[in-house]
N, C-alpha and C. Protein backbone atom coordinates (compact mmCIF):
# COMPACT_ATOMS: atom_id res chain seq x y z
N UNK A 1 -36.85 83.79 11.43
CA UNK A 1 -36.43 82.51 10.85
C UNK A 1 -36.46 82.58 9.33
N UNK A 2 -37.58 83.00 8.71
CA UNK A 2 -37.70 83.18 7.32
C UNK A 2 -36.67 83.81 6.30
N UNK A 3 -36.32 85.11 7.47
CA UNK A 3 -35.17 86.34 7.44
C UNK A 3 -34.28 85.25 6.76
N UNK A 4 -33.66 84.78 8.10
CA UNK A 4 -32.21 83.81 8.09
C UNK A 4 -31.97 82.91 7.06
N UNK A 5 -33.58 82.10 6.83
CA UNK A 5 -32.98 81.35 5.60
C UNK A 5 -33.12 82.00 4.23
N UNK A 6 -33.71 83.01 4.44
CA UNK A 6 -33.34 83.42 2.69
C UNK A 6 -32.26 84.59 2.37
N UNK A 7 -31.62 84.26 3.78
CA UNK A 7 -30.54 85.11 3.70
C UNK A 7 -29.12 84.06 3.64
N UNK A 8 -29.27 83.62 4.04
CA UNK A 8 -27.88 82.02 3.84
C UNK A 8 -28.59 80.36 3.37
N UNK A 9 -29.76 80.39 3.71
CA UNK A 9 -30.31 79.43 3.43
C UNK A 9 -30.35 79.10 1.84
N UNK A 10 -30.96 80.17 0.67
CA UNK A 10 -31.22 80.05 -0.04
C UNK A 10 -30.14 80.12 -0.92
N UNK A 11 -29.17 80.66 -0.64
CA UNK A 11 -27.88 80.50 -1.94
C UNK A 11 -27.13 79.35 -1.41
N UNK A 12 -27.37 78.60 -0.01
CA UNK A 12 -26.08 77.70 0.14
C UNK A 12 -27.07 76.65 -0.83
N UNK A 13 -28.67 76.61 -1.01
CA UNK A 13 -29.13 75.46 -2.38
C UNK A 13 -29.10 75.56 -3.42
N UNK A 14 -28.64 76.70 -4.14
CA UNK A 14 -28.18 76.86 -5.26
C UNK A 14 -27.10 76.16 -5.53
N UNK A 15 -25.73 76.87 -4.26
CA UNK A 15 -24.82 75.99 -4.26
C UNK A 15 -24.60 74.25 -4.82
N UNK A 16 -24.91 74.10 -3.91
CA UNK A 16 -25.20 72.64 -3.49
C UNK A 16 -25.50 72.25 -4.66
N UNK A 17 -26.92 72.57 -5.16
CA UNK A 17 -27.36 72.08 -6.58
C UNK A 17 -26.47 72.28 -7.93
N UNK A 18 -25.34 73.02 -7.68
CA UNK A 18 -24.32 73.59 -9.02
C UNK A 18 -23.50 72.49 -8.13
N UNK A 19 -23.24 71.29 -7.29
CA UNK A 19 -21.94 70.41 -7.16
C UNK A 19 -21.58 71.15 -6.45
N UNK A 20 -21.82 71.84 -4.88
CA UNK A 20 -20.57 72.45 -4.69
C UNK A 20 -21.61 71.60 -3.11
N UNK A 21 -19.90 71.43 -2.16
CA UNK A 21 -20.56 70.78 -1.09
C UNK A 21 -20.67 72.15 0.03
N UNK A 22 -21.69 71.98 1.01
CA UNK A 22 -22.15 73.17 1.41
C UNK A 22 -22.50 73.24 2.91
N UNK A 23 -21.89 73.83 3.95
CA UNK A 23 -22.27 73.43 5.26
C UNK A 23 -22.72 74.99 5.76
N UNK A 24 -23.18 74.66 7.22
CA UNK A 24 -23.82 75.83 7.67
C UNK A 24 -23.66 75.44 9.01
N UNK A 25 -23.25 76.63 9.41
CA UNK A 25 -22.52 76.68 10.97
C UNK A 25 -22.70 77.76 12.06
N UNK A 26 -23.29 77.53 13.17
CA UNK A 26 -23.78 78.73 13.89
C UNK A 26 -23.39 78.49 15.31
N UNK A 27 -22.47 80.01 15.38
CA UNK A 27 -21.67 79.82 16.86
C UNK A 27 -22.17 81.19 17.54
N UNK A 28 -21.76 80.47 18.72
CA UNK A 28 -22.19 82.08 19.70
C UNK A 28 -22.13 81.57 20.99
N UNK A 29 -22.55 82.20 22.07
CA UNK A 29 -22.68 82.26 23.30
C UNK A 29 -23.70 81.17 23.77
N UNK A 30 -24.03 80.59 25.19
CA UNK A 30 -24.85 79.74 25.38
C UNK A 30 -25.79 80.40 25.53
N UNK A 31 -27.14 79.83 25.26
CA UNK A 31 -28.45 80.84 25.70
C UNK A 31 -28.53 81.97 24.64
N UNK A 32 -27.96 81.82 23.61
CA UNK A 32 -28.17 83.31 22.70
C UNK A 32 -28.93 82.87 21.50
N UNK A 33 -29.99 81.19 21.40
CA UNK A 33 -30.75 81.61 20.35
C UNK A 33 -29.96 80.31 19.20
N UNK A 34 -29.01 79.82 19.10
CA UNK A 34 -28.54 79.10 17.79
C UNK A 34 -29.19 77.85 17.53
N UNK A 35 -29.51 77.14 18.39
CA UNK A 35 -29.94 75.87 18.18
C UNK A 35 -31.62 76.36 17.59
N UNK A 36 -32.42 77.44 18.26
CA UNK A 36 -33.63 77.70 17.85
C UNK A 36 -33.38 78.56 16.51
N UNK A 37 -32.42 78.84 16.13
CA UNK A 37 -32.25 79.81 14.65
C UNK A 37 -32.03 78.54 13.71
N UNK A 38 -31.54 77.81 14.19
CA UNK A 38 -30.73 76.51 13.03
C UNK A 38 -32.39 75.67 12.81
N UNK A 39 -33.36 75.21 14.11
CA UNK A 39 -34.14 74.32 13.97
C UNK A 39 -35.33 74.80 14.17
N UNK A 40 -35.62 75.76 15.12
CA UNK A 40 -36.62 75.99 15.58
C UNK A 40 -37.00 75.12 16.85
N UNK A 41 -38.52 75.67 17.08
CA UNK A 41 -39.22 74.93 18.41
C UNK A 41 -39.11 73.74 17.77
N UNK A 42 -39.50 72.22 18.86
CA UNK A 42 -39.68 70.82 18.03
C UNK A 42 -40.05 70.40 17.53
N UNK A 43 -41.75 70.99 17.66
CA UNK A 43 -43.01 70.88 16.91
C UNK A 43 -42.63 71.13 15.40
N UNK A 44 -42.48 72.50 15.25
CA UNK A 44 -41.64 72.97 13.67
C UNK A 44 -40.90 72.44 12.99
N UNK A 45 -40.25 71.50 13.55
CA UNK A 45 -38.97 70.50 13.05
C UNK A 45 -39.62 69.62 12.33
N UNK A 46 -40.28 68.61 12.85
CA UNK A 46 -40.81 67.78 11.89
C UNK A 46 -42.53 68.47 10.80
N UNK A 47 -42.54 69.15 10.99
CA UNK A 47 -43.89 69.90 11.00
C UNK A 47 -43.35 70.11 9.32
N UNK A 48 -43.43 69.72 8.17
CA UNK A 48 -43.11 70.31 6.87
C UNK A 48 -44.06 71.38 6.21
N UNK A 49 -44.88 71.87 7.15
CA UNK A 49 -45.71 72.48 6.49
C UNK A 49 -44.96 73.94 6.20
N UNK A 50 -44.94 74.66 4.74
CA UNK A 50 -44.92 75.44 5.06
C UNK A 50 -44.90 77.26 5.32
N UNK A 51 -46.12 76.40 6.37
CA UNK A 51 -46.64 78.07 6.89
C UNK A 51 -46.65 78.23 8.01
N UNK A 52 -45.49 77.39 8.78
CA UNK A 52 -44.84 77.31 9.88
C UNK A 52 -44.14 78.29 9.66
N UNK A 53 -44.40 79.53 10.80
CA UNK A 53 -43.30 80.64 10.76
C UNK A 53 -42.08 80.32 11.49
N UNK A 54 -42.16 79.56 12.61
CA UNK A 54 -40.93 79.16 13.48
C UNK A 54 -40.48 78.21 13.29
N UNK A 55 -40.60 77.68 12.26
CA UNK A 55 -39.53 76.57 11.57
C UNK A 55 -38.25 77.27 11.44
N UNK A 56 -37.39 76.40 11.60
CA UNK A 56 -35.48 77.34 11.37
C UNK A 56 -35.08 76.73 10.12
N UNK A 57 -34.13 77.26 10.18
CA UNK A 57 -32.89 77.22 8.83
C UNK A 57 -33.12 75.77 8.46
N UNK A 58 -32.77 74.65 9.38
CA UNK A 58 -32.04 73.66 8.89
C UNK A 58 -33.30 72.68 8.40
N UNK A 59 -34.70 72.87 8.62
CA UNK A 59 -35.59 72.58 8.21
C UNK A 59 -35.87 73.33 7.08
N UNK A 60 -36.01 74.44 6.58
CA UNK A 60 -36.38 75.04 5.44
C UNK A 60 -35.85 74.22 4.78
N UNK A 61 -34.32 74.74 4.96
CA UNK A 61 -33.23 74.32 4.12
C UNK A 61 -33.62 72.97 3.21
N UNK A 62 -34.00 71.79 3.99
CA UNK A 62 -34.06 70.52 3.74
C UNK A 62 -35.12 70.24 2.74
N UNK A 63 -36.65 70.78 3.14
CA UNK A 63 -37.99 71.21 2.43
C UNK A 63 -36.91 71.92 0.80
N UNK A 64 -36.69 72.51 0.82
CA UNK A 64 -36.59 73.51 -0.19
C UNK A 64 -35.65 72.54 -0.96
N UNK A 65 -34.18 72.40 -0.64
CA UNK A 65 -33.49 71.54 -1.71
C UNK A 65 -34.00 70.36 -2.41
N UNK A 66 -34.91 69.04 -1.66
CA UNK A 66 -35.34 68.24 -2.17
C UNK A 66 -36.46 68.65 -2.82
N UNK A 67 -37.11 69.70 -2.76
CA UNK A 67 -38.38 70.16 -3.62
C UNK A 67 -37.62 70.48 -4.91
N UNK A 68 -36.72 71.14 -4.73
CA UNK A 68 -36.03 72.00 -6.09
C UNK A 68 -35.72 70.54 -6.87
N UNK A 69 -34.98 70.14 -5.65
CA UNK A 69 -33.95 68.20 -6.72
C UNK A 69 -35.43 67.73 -7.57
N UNK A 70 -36.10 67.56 -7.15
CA UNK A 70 -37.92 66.90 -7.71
C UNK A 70 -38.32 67.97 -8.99
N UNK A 71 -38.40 68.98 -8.73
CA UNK A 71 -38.54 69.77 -9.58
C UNK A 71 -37.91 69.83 -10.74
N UNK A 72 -36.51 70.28 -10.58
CA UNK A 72 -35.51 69.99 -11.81
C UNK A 72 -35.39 68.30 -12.06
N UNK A 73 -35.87 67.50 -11.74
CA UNK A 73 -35.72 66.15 -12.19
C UNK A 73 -37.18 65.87 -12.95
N UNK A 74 -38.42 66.51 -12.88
CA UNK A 74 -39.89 66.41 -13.32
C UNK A 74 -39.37 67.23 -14.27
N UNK A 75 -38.83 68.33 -14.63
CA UNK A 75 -38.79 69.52 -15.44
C UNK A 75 -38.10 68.99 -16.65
N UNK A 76 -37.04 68.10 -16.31
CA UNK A 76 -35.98 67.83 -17.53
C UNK A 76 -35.48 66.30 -17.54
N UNK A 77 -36.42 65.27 -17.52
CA UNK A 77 -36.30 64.16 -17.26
C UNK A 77 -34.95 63.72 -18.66
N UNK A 78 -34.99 64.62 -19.64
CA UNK A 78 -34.19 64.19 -20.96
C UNK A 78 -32.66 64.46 -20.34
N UNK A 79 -32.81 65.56 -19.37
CA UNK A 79 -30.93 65.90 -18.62
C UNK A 79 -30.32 64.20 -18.23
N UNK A 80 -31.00 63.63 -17.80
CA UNK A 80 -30.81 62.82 -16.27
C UNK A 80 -29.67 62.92 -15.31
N UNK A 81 -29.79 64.21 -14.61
CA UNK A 81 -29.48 64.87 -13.86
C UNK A 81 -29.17 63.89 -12.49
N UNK A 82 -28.02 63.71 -11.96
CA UNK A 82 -27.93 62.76 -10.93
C UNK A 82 -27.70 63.93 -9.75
N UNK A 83 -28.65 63.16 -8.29
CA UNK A 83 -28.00 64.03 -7.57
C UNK A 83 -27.76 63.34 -5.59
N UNK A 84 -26.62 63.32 -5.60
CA UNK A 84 -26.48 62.53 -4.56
C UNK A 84 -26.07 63.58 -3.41
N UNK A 85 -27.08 63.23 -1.90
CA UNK A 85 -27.33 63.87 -0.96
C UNK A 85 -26.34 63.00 0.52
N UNK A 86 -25.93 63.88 0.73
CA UNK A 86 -25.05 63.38 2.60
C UNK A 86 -25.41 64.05 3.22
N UNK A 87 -25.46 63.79 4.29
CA UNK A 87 -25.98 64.51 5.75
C UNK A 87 -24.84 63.89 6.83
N UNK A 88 -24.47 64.68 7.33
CA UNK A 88 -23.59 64.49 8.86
C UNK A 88 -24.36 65.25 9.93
N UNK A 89 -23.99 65.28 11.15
CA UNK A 89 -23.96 66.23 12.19
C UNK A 89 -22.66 66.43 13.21
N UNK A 90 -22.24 67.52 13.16
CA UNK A 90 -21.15 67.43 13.82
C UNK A 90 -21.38 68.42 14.83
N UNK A 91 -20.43 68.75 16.20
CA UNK A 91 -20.57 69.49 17.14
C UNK A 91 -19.11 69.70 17.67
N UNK A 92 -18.62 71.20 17.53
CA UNK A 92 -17.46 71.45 18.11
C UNK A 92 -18.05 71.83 19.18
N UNK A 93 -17.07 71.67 20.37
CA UNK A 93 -17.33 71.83 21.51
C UNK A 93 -16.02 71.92 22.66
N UNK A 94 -15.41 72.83 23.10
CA UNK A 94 -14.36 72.77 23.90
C UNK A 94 -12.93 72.36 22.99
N UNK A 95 -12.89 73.31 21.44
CA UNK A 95 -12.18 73.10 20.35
C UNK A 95 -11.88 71.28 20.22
N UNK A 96 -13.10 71.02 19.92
CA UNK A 96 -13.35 69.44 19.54
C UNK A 96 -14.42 68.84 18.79
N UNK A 97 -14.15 68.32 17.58
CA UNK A 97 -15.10 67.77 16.87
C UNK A 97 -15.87 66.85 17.02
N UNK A 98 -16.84 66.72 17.57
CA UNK A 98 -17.48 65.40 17.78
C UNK A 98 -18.55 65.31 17.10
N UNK A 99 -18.92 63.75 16.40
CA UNK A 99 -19.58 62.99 15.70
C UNK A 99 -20.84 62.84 16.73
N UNK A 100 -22.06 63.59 15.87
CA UNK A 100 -23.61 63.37 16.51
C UNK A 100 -24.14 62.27 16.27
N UNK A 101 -23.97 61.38 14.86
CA UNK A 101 -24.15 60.60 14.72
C UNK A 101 -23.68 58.74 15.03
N UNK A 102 -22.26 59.58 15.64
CA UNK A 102 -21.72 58.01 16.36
C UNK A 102 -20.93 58.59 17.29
N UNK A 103 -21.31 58.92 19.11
CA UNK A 103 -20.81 59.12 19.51
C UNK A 103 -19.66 58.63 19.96
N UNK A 104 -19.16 57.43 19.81
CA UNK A 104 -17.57 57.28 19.80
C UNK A 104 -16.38 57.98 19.15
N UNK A 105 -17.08 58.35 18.01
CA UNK A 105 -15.64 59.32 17.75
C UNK A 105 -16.18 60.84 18.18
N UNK A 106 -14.79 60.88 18.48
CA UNK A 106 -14.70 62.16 19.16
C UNK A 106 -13.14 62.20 19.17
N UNK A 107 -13.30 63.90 18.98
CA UNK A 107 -11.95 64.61 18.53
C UNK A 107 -11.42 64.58 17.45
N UNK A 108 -12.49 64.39 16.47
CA UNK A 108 -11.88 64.48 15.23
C UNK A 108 -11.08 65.44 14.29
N UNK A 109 -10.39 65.41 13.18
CA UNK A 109 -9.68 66.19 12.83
C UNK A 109 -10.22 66.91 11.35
N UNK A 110 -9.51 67.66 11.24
CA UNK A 110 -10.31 68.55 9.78
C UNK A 110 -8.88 67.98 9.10
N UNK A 111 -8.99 67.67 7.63
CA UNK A 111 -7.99 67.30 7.18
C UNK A 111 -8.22 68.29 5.30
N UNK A 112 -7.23 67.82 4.81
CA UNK A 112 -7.41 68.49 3.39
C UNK A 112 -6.56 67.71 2.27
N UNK A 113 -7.70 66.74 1.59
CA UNK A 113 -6.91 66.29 0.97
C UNK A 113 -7.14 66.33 -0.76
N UNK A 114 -6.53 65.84 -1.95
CA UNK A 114 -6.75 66.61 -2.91
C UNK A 114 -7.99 65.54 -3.90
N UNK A 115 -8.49 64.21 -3.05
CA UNK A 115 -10.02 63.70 -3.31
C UNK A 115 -10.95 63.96 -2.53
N UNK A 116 -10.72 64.81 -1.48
CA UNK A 116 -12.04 65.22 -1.06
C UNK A 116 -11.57 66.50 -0.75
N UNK A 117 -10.85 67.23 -0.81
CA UNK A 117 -11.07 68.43 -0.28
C UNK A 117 -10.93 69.00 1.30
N UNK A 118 -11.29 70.14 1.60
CA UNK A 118 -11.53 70.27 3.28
C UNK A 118 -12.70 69.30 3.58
N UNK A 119 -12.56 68.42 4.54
CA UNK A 119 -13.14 67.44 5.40
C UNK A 119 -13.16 66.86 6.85
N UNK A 120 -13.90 66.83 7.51
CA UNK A 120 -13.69 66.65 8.70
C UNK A 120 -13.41 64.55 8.45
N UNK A 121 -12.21 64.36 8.75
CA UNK A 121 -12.08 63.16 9.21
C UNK A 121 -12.47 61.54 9.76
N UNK A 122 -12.90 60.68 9.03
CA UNK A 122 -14.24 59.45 10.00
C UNK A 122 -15.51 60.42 10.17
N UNK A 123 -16.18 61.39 10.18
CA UNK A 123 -17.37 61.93 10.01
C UNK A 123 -18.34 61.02 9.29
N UNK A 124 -19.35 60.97 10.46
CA UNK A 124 -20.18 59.34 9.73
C UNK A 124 -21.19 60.44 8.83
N UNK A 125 -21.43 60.17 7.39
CA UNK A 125 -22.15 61.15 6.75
C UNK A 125 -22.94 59.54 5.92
N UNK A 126 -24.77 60.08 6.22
CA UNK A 126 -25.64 58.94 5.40
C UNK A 126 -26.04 59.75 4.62
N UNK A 127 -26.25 58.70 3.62
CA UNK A 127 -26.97 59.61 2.08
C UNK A 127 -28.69 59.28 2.52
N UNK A 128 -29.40 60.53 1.95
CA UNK A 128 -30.60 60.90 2.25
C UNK A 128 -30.90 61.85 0.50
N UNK A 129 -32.55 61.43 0.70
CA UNK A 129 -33.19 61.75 -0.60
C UNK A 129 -34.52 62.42 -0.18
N UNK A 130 -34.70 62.13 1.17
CA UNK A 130 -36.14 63.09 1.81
C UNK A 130 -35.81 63.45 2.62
N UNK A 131 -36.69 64.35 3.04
CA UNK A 131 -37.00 65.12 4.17
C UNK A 131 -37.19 63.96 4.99
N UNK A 132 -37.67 62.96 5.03
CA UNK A 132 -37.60 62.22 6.22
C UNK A 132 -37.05 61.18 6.44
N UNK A 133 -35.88 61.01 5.30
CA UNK A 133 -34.45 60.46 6.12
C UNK A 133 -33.79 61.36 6.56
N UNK A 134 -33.71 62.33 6.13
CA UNK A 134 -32.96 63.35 7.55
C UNK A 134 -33.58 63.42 8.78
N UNK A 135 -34.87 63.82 8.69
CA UNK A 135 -35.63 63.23 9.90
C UNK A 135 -35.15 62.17 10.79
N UNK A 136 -35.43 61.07 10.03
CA UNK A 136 -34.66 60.09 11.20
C UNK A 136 -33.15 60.11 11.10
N UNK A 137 -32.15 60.39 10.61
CA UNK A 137 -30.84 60.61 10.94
C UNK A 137 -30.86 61.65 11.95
N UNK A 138 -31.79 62.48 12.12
CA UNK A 138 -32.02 63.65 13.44
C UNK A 138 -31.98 62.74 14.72
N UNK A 139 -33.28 61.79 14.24
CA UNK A 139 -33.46 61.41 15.62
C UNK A 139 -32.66 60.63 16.15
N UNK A 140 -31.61 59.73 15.55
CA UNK A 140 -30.41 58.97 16.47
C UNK A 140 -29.95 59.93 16.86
């Protein structure tokens, strides 16, 4: 787990933190491991501690960017550095996009336009500033 995120984990928060929007996507076979590489066991999920070895990606991930956002905002309060956070969940499934967060839409489309860019379509995305509003955007 540690491997994984400081192998994609840690430059997609650099990213992110230079303005660039940043997703992370893990496909494969059923039973081969993705949902426990992305999150880990359940316990680990909400568990921020960390010296949780089986915490996954999408928990590091979360710990680490808002530590850094806190950090560079304590570090250089004279920047005033703005930094605004979205969270979605989406799930292709049977070449179909569906919304984790509002299951009525479904089948959504990837579109490309020249104010937002590549985007998935009605994708319900809430803005979050902790680790535990993503938390609860998990748990709906």
């Amino acid at each position: 787990q540690e491997d994984a995120f400081h192998l994609v984990g840690v430059p997609m928060i650099h990213s992110a933190l230079a303005g660039f929007n940043t997703s992370l996507v893990c496909y494969g076979q059923s039973g081969t491991g993705k949902t426990y590489t992305m999150w880990g066991p359940l316990a680990a999920m909400f568990d921020n501690r960390s010296d949780r070895a089986d915490r996954g990606i999408v928990p590091r991930f979360f710990q680490n960017l808002f530590s850094q956002i806190q950090g560079n905002q304590e570090s250089s309060p004279e920047k005033h550095t703005s930094y605004q956070c979205r969270c979605s969940f989406l799930e292709v499934f049977n070449e179909q996009i569906n919304d984790l967060l509002d299951p009525s839409q479904r089948n959504l489309q990837i579109r490309e336009t020249t104010g937002n860019g590549i985007h998935v379509e009605n994708l319900t995305e809430e803005y979050v500033s902790t680790v535990e509003d993503v938390n609860q955007i998990l748990m709906k």
